[in-house]
N, C-alpha and C. Protein backbone atom coordinates (compact mmCIF):
# COMPACT_ATOMS: atom_id res chain seq x y z
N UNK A 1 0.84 -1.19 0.00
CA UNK A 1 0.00 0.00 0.00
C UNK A 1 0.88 1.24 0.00
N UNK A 2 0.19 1.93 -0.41
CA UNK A 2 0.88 3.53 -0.64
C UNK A 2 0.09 4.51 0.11
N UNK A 3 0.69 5.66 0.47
CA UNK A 3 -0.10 6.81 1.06
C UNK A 3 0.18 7.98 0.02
N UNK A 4 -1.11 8.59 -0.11
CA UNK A 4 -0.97 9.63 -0.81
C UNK A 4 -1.36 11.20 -0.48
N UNK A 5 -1.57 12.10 -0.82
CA UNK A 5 -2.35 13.39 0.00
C UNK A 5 -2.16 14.41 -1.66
N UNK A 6 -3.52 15.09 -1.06
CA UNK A 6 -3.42 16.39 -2.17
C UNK A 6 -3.74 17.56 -1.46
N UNK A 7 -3.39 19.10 -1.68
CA UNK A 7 -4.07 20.16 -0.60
C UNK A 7 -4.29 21.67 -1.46
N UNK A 8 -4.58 22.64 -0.85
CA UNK A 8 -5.55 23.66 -1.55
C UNK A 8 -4.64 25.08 -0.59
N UNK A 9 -4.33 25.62 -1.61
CA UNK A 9 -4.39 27.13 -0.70
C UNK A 9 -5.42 27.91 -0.94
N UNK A 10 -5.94 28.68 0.33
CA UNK A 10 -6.68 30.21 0.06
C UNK A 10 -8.16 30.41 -0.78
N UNK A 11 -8.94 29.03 -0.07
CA UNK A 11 -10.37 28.45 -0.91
C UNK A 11 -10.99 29.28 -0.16
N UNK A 12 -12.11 30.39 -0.23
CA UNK A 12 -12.82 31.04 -0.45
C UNK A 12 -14.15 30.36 0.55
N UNK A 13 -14.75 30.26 1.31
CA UNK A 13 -15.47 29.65 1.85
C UNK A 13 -16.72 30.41 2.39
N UNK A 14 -18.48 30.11 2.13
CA UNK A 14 -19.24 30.24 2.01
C UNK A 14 -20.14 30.01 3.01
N UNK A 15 -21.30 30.44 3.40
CA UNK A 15 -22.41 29.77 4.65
C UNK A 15 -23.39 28.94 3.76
N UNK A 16 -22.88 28.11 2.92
CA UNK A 16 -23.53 27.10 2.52
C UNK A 16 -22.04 26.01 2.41
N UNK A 17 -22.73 24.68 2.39
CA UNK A 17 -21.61 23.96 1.87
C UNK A 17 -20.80 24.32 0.96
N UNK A 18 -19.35 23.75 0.86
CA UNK A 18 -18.56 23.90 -0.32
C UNK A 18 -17.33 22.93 -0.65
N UNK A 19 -17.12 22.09 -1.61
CA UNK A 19 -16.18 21.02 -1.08
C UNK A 19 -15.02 21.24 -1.15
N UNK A 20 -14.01 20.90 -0.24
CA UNK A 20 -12.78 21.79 -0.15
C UNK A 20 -11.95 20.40 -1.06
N UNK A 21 -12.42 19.20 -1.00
CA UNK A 21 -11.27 18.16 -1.33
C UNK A 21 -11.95 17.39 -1.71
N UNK A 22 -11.35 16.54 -3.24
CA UNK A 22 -12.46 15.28 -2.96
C UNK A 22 -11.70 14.00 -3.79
N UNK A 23 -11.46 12.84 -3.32
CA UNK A 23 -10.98 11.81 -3.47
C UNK A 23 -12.01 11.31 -4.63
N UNK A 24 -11.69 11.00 -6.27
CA UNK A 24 -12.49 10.66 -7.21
C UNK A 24 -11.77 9.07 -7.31
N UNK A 25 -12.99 8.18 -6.65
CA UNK A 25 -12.79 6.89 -6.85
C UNK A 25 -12.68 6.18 -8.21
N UNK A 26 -11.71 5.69 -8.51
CA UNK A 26 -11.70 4.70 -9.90
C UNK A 26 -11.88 3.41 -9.10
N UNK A 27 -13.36 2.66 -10.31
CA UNK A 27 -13.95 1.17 -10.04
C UNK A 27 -12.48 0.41 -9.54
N UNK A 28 -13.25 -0.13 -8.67
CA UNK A 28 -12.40 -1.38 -8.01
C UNK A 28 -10.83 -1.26 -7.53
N UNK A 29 -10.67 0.27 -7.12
CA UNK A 29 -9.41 0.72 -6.36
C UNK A 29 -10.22 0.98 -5.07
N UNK A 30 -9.43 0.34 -3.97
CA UNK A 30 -9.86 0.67 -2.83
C UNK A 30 -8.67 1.81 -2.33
N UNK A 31 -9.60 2.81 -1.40
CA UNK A 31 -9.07 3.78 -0.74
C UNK A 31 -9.21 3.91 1.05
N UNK A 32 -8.63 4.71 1.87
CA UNK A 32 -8.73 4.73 3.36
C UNK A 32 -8.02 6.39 3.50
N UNK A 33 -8.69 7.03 3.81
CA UNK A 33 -8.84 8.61 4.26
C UNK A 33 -8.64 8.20 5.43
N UNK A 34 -6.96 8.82 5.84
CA UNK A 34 -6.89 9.17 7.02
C UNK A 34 -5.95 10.26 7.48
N UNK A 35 -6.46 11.12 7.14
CA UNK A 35 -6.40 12.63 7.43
C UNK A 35 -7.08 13.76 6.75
N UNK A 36 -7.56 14.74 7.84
CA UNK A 36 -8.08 15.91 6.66
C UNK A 36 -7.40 16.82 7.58
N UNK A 37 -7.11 18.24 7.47
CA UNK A 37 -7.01 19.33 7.82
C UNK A 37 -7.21 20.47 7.15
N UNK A 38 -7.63 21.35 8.10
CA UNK A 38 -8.16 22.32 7.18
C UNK A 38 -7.63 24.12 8.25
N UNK A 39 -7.56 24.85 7.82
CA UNK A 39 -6.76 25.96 8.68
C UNK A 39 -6.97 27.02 8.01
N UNK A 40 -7.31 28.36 8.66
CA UNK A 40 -7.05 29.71 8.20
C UNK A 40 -6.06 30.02 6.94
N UNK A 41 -6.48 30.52 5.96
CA UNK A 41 -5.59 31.09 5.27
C UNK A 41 -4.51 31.75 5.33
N UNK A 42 -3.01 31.53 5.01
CA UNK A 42 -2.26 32.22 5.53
C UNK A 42 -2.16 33.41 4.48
N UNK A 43 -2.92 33.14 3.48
CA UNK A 43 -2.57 34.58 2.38
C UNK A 43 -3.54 35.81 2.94
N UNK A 44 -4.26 35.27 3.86
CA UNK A 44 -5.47 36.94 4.35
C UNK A 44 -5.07 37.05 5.87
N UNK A 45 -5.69 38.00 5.83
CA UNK A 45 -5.57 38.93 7.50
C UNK A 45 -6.84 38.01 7.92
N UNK A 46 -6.39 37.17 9.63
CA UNK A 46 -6.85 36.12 10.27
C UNK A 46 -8.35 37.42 10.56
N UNK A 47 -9.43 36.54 10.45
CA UNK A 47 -10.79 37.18 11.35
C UNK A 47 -10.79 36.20 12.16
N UNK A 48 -12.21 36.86 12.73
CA UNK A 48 -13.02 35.51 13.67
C UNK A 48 -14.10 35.27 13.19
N UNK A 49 -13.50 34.16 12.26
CA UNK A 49 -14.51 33.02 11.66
C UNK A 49 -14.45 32.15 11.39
N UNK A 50 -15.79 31.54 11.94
CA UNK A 50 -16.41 29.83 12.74
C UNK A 50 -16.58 29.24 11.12
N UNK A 51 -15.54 27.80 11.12
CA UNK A 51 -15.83 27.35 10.29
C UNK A 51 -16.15 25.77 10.70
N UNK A 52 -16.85 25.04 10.05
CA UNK A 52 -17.18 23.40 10.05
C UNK A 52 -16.93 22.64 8.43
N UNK A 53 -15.67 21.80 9.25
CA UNK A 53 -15.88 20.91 8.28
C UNK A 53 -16.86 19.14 8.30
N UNK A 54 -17.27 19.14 7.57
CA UNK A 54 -17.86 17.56 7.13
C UNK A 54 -17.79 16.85 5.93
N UNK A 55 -17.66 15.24 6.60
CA UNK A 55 -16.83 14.67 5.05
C UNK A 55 -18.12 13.45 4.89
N UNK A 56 -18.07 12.97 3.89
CA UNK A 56 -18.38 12.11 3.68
C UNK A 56 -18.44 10.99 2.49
N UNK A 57 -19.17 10.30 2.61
CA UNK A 57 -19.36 9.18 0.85
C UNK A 57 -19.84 9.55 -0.07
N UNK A 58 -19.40 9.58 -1.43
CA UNK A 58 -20.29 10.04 -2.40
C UNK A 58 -20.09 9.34 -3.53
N UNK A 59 -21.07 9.71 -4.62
CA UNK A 59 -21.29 8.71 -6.17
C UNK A 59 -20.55 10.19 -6.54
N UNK A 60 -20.37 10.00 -8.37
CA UNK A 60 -20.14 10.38 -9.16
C UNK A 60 -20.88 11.13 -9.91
N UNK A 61 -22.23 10.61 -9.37
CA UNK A 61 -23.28 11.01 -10.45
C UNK A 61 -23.38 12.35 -10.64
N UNK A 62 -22.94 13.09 -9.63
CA UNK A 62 -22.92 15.02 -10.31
C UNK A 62 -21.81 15.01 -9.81
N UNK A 63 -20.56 14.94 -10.46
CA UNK A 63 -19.24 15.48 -9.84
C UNK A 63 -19.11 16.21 -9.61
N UNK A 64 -19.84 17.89 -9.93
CA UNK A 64 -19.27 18.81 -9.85
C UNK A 64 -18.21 19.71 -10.24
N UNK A 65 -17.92 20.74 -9.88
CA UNK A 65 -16.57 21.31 -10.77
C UNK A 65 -15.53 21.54 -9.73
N UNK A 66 -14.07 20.97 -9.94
CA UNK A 66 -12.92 21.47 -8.91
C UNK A 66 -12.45 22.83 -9.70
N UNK A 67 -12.05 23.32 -8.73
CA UNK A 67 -10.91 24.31 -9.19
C UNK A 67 -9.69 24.38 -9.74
N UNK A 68 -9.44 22.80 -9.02
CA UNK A 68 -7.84 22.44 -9.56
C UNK A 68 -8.23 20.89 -9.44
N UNK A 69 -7.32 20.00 -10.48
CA UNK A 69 -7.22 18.70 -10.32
C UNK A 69 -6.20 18.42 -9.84
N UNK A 70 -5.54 17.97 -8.69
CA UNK A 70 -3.80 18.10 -8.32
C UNK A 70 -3.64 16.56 -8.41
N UNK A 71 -2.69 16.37 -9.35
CA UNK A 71 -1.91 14.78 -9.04
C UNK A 71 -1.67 14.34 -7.94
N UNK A 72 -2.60 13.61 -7.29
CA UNK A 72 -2.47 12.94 -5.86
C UNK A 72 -0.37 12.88 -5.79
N UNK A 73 -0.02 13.14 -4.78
CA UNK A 73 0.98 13.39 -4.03
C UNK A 73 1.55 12.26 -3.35
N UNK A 74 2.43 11.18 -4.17
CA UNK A 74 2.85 9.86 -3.18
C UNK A 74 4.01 10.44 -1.84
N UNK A 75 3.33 9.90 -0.69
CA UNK A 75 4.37 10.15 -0.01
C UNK A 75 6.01 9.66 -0.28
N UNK A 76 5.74 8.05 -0.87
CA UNK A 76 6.93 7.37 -1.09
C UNK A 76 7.13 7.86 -3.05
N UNK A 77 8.34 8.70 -3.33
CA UNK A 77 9.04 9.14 -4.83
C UNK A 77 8.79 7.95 -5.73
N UNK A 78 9.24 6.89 -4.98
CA UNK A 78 9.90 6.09 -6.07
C UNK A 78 8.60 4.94 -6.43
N UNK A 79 7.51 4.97 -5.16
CA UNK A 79 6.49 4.44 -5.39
C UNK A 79 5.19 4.23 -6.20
N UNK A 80 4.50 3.71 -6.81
CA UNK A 80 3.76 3.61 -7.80
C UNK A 80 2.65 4.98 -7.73
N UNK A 81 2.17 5.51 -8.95
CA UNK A 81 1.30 6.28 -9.02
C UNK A 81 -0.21 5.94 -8.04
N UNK A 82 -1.04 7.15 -7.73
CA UNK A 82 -2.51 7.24 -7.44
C UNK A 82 -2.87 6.54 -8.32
N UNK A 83 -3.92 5.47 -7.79
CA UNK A 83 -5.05 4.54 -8.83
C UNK A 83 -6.08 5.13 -8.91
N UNK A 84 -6.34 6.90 -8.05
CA UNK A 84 -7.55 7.35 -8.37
C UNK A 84 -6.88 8.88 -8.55
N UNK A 85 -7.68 9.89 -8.74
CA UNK A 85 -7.93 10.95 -8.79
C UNK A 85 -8.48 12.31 -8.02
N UNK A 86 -8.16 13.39 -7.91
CA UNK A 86 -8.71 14.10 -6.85
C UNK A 86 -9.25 15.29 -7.29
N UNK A 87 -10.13 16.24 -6.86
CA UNK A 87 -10.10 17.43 -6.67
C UNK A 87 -10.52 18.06 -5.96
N UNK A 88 -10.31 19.81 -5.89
CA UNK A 88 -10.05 20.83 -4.75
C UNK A 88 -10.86 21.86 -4.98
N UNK A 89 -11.26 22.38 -4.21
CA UNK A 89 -11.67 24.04 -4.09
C UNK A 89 -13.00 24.08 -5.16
N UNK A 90 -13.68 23.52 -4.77
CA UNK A 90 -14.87 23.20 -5.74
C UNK A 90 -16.10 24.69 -6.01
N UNK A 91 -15.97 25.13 -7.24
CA UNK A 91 -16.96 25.98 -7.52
C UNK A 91 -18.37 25.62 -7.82
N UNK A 92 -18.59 24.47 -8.11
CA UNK A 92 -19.81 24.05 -8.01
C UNK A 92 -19.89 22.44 -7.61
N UNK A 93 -20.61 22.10 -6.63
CA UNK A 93 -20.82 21.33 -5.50
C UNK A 93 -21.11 20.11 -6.48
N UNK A 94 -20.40 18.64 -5.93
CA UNK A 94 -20.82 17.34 -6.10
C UNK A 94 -22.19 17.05 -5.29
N UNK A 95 -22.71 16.78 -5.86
CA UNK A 95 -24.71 16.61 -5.08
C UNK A 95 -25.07 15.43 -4.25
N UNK A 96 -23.86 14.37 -4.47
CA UNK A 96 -24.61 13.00 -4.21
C UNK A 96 -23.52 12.51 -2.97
N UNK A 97 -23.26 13.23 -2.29
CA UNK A 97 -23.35 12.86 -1.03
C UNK A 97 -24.10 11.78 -0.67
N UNK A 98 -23.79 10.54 0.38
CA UNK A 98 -24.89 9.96 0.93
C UNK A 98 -24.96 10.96 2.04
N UNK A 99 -26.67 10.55 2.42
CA UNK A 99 -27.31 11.14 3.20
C UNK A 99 -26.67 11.29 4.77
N UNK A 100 -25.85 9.86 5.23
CA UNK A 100 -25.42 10.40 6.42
C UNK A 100 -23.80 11.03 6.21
N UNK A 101 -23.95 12.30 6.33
CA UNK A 101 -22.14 12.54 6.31
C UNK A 101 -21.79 12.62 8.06
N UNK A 102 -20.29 12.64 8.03
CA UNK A 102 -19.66 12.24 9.26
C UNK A 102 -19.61 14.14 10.12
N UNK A 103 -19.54 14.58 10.86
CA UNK A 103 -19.51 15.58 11.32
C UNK A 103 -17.86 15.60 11.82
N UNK A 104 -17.17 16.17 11.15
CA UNK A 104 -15.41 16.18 12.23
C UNK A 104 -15.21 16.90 12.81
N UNK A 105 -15.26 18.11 12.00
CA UNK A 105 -14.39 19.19 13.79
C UNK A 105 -14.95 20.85 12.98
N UNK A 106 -14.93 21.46 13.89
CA UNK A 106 -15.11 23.09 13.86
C UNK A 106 -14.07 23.93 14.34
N UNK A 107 -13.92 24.98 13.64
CA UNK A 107 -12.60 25.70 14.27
C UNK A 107 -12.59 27.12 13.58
N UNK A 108 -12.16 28.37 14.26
CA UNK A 108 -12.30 29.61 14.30
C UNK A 108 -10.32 29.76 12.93
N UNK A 109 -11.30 31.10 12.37
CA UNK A 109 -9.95 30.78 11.01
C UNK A 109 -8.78 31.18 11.44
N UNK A 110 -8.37 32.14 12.61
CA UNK A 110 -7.40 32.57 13.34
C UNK A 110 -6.54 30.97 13.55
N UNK A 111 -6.65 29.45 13.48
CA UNK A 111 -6.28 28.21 13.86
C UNK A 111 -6.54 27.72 12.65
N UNK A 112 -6.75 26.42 13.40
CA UNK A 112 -7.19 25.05 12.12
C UNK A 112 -7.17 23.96 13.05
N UNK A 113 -7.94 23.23 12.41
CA UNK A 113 -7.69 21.48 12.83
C UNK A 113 -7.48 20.79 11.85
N UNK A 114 -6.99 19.32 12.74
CA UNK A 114 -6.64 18.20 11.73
C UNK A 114 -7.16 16.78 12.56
N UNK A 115 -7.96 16.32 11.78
CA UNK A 115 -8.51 15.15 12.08
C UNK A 115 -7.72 13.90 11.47
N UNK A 116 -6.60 13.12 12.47
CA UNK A 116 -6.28 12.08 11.82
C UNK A 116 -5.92 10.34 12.83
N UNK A 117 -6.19 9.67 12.07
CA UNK A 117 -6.49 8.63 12.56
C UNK A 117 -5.06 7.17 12.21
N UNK A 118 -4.96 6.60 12.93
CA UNK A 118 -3.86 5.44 12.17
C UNK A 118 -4.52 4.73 11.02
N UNK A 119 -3.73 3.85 10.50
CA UNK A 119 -3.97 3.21 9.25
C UNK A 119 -5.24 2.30 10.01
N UNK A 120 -5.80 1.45 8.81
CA UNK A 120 -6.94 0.47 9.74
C UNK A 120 -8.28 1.58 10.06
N UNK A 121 -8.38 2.82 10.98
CA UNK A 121 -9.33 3.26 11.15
C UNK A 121 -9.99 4.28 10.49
N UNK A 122 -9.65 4.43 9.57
CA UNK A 122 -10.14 5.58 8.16
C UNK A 122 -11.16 5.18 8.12
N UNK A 123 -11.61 6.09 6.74
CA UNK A 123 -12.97 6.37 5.83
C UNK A 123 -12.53 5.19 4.92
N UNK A 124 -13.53 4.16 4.38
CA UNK A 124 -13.21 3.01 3.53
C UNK A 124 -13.82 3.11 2.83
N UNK A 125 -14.05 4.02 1.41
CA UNK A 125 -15.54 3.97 0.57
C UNK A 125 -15.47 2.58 0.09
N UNK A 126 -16.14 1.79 -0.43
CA UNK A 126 -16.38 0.98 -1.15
C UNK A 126 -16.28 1.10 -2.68
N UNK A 127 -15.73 -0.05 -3.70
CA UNK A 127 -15.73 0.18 -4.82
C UNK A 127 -16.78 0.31 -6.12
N UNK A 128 -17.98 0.46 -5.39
CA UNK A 128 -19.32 0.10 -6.17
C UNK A 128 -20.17 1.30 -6.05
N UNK A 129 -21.15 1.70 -5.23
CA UNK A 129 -21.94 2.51 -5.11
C UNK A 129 -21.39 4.02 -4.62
N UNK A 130 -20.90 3.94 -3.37
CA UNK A 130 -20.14 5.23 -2.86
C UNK A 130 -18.81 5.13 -3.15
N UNK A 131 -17.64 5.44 -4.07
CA UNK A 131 -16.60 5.02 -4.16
C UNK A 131 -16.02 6.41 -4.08
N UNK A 132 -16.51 7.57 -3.90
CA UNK A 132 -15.36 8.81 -3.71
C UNK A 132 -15.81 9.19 -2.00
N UNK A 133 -14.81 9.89 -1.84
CA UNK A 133 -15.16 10.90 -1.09
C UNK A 133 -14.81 11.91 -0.63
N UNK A 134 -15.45 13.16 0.15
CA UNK A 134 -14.83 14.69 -0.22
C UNK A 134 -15.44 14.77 1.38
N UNK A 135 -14.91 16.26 1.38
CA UNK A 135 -15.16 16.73 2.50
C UNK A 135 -15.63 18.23 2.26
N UNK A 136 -16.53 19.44 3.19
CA UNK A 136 -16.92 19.69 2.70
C UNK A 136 -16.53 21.00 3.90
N UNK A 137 -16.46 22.15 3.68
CA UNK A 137 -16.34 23.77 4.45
C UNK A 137 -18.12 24.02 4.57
N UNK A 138 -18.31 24.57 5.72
CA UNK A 138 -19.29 25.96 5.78
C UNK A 138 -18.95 27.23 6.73
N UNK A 139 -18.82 28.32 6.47
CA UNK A 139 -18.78 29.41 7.31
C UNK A 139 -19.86 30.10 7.94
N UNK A 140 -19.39 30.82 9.14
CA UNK A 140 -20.79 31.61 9.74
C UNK A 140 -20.84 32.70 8.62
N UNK A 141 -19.55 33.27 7.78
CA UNK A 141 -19.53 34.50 6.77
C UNK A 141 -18.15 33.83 5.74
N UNK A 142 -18.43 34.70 4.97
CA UNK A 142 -17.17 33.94 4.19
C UNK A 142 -15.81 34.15 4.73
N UNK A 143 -15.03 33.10 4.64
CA UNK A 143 -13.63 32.82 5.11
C UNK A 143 -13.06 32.50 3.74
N UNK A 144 -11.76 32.46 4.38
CA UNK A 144 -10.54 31.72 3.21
C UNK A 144 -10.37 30.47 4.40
N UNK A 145 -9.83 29.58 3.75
CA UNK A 145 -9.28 28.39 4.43
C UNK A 145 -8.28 27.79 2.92
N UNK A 146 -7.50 26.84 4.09
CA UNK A 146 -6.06 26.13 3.54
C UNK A 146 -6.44 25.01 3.90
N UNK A 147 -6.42 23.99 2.83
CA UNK A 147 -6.69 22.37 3.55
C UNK A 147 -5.69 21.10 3.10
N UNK A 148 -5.89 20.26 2.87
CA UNK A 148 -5.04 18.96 2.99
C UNK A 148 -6.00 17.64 3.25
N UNK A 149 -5.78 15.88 2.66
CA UNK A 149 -6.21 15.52 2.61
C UNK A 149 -5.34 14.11 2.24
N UNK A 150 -5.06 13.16 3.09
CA UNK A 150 -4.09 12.07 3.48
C UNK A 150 -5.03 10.73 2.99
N UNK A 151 -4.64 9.62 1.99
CA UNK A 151 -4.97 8.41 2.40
C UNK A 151 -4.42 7.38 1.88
N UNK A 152 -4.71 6.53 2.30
CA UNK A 152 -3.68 4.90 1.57
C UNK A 152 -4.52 4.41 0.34
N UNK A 153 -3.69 3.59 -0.13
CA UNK A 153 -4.35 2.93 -1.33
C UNK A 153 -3.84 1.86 -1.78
């Protein structure tokens, strides 16, 4: 197995959902999300603003639009390419979320958090029905945020 990560500077963030990251599953590659972080922009002057992130499972069926597609990021050089695909900073929202998403953490943009877990206890989409998954910003007003996004494969 390999670990990989992709991340976003200075995404623009909204009081509606918005997806900051999103792991695009290719059939029958399995994946394990285990890390997200997400933090104040360091390119703007810090406010005080409440942001929430939430991640969860999703289809394909409205991908949506990224901002950027970034070549998943092997931790190991010499190690084999991403078997899937990613994208970031989404201007228009992937729809098909399943219905229960995971709630992770909240944090004021002056900081950041990072939600991460050892190998074994990740996000495991499955290769069939829910096979991506993203995570998603809301603000009390608009923010900038900086994020990141860790998993094996």
């Amino acid at each position: 197995m390999s670990k990989f990560w992709v991340g976003f500077e200075n995404f623009t963030t909204a009081t509606s959902n918005k997806t900051g990251a999103k792991i695009i599953g290719a059939a029958n590659k399995s994946i394990e999300v285990v890390e997200i972080g997400c933090f104040g922009s360091r390119a703007v002057a810090p406010a005080d603003i409440q942001h929430n992130v939430n991640a969860g499972f999703l289809t394909n069926a409205t991908a949506g639009t990224p901002g950027a597609s970034p070549t998943p990021e092997p931790f190991y050089k010499i190690g084999s390419a991403s078997g899937n695909t990613a994208g970031v900073a989404y201007s228009a929202e992937s729809t098909a979320y399943v219905t229960n998403v995971f709630q992770l953490f909240s944090f004021n943009q002056r900081g950041g958090m990072r939600w991460s877990v050892p190998q074994g206890e990740g996000f495991k989409p499955d290769a069939n029905a829910n096979f991506s998954f993203g995570w998603r910003v809301i603000s009390n007003s608009a923010g900038a945020v900086d994020g990141n996004v860790m998993w094996w494969e």
